[in-house]
Structures are given as C-alpha cells and as structure tokens.
C-alpha atoms as a PDB file:
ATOM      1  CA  UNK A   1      23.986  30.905  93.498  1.00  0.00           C
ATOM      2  CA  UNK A   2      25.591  33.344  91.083  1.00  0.00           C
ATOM      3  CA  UNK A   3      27.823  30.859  89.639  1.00  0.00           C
ATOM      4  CA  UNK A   4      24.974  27.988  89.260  1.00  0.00           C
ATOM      5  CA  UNK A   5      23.015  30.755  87.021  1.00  0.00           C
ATOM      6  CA  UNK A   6      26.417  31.176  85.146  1.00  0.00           C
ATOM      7  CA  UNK A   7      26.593  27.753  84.521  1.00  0.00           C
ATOM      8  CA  UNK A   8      23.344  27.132  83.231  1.00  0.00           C
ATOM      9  CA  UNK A   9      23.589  30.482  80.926  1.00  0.00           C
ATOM     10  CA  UNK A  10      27.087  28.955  79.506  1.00  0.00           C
ATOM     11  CA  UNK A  11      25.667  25.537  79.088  1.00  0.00           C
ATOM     12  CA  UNK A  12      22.766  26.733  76.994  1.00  0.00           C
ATOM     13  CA  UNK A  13      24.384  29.403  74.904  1.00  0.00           C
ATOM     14  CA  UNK A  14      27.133  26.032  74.234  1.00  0.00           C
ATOM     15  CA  UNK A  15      23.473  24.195  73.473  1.00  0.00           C
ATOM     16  CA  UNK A  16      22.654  26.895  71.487  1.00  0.00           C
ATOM     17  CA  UNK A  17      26.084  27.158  69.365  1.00  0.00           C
ATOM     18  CA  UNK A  18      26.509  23.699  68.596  1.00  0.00           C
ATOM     19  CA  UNK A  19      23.115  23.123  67.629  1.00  0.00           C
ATOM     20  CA  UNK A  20      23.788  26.400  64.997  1.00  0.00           C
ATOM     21  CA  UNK A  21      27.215  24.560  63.747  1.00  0.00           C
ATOM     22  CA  UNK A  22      25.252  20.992  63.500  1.00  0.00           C
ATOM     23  CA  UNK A  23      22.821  23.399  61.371  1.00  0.00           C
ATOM     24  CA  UNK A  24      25.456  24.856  59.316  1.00  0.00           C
ATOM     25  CA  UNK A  25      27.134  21.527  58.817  1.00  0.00           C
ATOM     26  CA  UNK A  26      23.947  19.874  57.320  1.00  0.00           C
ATOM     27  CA  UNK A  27      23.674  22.838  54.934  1.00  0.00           C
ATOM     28  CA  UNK A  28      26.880  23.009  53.646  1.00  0.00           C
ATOM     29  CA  UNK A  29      26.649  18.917  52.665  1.00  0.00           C
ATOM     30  CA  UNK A  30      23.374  19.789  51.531  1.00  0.00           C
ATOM     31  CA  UNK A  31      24.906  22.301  49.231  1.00  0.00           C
ATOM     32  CA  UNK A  32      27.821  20.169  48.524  1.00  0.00           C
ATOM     33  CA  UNK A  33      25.579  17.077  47.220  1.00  0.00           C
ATOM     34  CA  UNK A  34      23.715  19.589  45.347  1.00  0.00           C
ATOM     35  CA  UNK A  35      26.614  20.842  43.444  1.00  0.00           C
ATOM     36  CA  UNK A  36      28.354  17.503  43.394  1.00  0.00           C
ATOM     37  CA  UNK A  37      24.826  16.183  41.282  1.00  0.00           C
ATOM     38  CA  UNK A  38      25.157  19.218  39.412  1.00  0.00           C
ATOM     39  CA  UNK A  39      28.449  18.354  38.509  1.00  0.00           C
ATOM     40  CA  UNK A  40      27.539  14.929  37.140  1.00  0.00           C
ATOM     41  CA  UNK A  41      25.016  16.256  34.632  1.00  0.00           C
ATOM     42  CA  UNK A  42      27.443  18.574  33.329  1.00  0.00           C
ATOM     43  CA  UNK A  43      30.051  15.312  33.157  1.00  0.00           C
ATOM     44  CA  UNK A  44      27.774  13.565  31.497  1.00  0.00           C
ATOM     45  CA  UNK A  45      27.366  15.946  28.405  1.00  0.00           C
ATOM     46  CA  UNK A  46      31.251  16.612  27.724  1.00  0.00           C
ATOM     47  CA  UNK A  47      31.895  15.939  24.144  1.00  0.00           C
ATOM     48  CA  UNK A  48      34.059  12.542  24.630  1.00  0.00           C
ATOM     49  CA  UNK A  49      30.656  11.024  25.912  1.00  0.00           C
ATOM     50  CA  UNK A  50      28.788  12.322  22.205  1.00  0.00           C
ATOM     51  CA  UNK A  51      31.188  10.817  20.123  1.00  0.00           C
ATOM     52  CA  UNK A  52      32.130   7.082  19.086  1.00  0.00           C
ATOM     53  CA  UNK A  53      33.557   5.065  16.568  1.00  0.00           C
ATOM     54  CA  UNK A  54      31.739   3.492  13.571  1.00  0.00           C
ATOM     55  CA  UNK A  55      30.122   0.528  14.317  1.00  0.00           C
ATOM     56  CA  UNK A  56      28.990   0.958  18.285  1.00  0.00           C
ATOM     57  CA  UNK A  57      25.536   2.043  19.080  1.00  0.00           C
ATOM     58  CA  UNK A  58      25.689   4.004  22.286  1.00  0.00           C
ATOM     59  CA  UNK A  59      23.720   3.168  25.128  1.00  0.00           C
ATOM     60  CA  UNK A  60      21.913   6.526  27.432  1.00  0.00           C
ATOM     61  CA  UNK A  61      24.195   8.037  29.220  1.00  0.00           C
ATOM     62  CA  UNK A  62      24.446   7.920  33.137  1.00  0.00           C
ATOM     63  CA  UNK A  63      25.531  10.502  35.675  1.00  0.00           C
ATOM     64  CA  UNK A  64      25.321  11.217  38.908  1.00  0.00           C
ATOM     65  CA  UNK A  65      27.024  11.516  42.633  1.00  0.00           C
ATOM     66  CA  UNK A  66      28.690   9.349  45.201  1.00  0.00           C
ATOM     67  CA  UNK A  67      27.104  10.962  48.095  1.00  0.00           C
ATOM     68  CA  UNK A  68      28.981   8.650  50.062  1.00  0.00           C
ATOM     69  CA  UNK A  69      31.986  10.271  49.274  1.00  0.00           C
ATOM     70  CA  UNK A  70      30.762  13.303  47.482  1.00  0.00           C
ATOM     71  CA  UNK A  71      32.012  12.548  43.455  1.00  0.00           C
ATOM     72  CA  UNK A  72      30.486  13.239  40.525  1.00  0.00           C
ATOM     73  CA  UNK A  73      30.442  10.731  37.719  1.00  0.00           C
ATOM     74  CA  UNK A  74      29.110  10.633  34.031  1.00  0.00           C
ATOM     75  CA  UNK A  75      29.461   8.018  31.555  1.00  0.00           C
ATOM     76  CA  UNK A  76      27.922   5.547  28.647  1.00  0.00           C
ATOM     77  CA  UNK A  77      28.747   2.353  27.552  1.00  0.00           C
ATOM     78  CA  UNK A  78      29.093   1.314  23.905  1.00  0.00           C
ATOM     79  CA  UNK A  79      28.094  -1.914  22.212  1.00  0.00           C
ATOM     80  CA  UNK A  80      29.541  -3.760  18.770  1.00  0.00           C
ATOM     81  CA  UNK A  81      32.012  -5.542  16.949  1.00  0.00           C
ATOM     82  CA  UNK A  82      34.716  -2.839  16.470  1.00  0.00           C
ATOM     83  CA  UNK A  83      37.359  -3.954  17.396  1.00  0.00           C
ATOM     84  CA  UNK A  84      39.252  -2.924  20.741  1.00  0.00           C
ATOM     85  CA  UNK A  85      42.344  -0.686  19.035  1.00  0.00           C
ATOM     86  CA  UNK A  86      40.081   1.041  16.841  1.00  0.00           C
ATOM     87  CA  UNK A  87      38.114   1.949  19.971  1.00  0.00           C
ATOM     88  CA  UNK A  88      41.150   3.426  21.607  1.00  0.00           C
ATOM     89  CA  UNK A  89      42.611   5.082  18.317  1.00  0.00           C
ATOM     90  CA  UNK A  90      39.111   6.959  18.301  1.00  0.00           C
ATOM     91  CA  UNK A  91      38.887   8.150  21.612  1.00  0.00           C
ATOM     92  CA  UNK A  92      42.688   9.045  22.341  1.00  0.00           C
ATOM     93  CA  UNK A  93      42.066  11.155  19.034  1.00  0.00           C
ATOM     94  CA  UNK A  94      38.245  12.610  20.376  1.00  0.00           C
ATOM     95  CA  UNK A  95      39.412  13.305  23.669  1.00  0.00           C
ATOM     96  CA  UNK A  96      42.751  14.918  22.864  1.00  0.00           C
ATOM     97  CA  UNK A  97      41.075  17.189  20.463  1.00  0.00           C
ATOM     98  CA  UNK A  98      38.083  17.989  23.726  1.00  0.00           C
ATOM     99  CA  UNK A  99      41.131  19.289  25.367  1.00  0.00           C
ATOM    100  CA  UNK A 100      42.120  15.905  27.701  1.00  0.00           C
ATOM    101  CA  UNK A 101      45.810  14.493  27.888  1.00  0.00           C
ATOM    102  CA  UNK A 102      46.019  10.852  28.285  1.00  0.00           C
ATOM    103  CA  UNK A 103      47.362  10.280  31.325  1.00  0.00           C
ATOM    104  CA  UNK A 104      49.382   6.405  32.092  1.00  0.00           C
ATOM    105  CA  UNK A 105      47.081   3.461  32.964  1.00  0.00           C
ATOM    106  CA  UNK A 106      48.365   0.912  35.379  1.00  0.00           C
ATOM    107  CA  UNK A 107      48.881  -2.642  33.862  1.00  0.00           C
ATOM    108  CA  UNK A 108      45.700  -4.353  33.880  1.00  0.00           C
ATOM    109  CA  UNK A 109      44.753  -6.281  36.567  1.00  0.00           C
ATOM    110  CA  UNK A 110      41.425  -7.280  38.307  1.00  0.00           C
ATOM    111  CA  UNK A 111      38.439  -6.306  36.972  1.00  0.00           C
ATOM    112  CA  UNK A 112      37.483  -4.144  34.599  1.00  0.00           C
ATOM    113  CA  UNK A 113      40.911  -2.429  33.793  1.00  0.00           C
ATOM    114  CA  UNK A 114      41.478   0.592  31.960  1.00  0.00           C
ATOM    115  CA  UNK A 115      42.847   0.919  28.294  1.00  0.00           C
ATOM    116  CA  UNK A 116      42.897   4.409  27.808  1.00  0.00           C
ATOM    117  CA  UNK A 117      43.273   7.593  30.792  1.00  0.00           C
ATOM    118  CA  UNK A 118      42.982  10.908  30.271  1.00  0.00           C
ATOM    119  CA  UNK A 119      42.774  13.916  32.423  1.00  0.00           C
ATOM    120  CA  UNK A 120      41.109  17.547  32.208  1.00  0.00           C
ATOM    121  CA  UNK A 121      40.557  20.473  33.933  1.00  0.00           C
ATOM    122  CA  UNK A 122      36.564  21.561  34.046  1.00  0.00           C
ATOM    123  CA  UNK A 123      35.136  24.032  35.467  1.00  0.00           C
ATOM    124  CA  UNK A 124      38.574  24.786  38.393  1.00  0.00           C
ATOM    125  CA  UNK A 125      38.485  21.017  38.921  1.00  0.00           C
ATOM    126  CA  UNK A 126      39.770  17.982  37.684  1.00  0.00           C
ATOM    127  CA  UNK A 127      38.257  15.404  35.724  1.00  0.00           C
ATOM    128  CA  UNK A 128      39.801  11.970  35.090  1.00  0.00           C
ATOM    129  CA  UNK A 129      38.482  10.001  32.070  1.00  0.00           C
ATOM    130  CA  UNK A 130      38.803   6.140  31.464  1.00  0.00           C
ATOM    131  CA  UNK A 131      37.847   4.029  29.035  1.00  0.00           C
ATOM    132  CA  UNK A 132      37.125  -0.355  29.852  1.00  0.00           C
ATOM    133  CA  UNK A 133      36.051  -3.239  28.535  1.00  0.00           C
ATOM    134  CA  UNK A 134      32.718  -4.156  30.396  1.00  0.00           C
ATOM    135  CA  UNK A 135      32.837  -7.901  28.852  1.00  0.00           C
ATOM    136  CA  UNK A 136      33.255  -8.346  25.021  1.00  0.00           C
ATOM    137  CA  UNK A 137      31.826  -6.048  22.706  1.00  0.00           C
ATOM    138  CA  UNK A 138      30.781  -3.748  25.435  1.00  0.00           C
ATOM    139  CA  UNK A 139      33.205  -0.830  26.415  1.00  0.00           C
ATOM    140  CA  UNK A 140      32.590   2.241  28.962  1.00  0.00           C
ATOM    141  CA  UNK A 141      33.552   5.309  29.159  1.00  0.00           C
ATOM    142  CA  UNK A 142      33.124   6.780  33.159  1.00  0.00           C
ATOM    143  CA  UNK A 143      34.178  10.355  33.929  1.00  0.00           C
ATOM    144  CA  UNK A 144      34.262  11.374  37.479  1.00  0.00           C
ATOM    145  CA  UNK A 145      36.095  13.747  39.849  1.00  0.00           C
ATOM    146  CA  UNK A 146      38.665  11.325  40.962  1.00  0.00           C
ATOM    147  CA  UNK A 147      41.483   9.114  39.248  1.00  0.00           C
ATOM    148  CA  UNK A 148      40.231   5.640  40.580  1.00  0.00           C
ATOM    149  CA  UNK A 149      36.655   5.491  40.109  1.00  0.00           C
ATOM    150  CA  UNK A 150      36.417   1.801  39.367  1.00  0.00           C
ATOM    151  CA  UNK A 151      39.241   1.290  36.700  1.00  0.00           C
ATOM    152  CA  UNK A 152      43.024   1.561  36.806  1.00  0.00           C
ATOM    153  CA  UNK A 153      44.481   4.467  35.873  1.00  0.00           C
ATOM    154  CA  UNK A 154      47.728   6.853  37.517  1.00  0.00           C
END
C-alpha cells in the first residue's frame, strides 16, 4: 500500500514539475519574441536606413520579428532613376561611416541578390546589412540578426 501512495505522490509532484517547466518555457519565448520585436524597432531606426542618395524617395520603413525563428529585421526600400553604382557608392560610404564593414557578397544568383554586405555589432549582437535590387528602380535595404535573411551575402 505504502509504495502505491509513493507512486501516486511521485507521479504528481513529476505532474506538478513539468507543468512549472512547460510554464517557464512559454515565458521565456514570450520574453524572447518580446525582445526579438524590440529589436526590430531599434533596427529599423539605425542611421543607414535615414540616409539615401539623391534622386530616391524612400518608402516607410518596416521592422519587425520572425517569430518563427525568432529574428529581428528592419528595412526600407527606395525608388528612382539613380543609377545602381551610385546607389552602392552611397551606402558603402553611409554605412562605413555608421560603423559597418562590408562584408563579401556571394555572386548573384536567384532572386533578389545582394550588391552590397555589411556587418555590425549592436547592442552585444550582430547585425548583417544588405542592400538588393527589388526589380528596376526599386532597391532595399533589410537589416536583420542573421547573414541570410533573403539575399546573398557571406
């Protein structure tokens, strides 16, 4: 009899302590997606994202998280007839002076490769910066917490 009343006590107290760590669990992603949206405002006003060349009209900026896999992202797209190394002359030269280093791209390929990479450290993370053609005319710049978030950088 003893041992059926020892049984039952261990089986709820392991009832008990999982249901605490599922608890726990939930919180801590809670708190993680909360950050991680956090994070994506403060992406989203970094001074690469404030600045662009003559003759591009900005679009609003965008930011956000991945929940699905828990990144933070920031970014704007720019619209005109500049022309597509004047684009990259200006932002190697913006975000090198905001304290990035262009990083290597890989050779384009697929959709929407990069043309310019760059890298930072923000906040005790890292950032990684790239810069696309959306179609003609149209080029984005997307920060986010991890190197391939869409475009094709190293």
């Amino acid at each position: 009899m003893r041992s059926v009343a020892w049984v039952a006590i261990a089986g709820l107290a392991l009832a008990g302590g999982i249901t605490a760590g599922v608890h726990q669990m939930a919180e801590r992603q809670r708190d993680r997606l909360a950050d991680c949206e956090q994070r994506g405002t403060r992406l989203a006003g970094l001074a690469p994202l404030g600045r662009w060349p003559a003759g591009l009209q900005p679009s609003e900026p965008y930011a956000g998280c991945d929940v699905d896999r828990v990144v933070a992202y920031a970014g704007r797209q720019y619209h005109g007839a500049t022309g597509q190394g004047e684009v990259v002359e200006f932002f190697a030269g913006a975000i090198e002076q905001a304290g990035w280093r262009v990083t290597s791209r890989v050779p384009p390929t697929g959709d929407n490769p990069a043309i310019l990479c760059a890298s930072a450290d923000l906040d005790g993370a890292k950032a990684y910066l790239n810069l696309s053609v959306a179609v003609a005319g149209t080029y984005d710049v997307h920060v986010a917490d991890v190197p391939d978030s869409g475009a094709r950088c190293r």
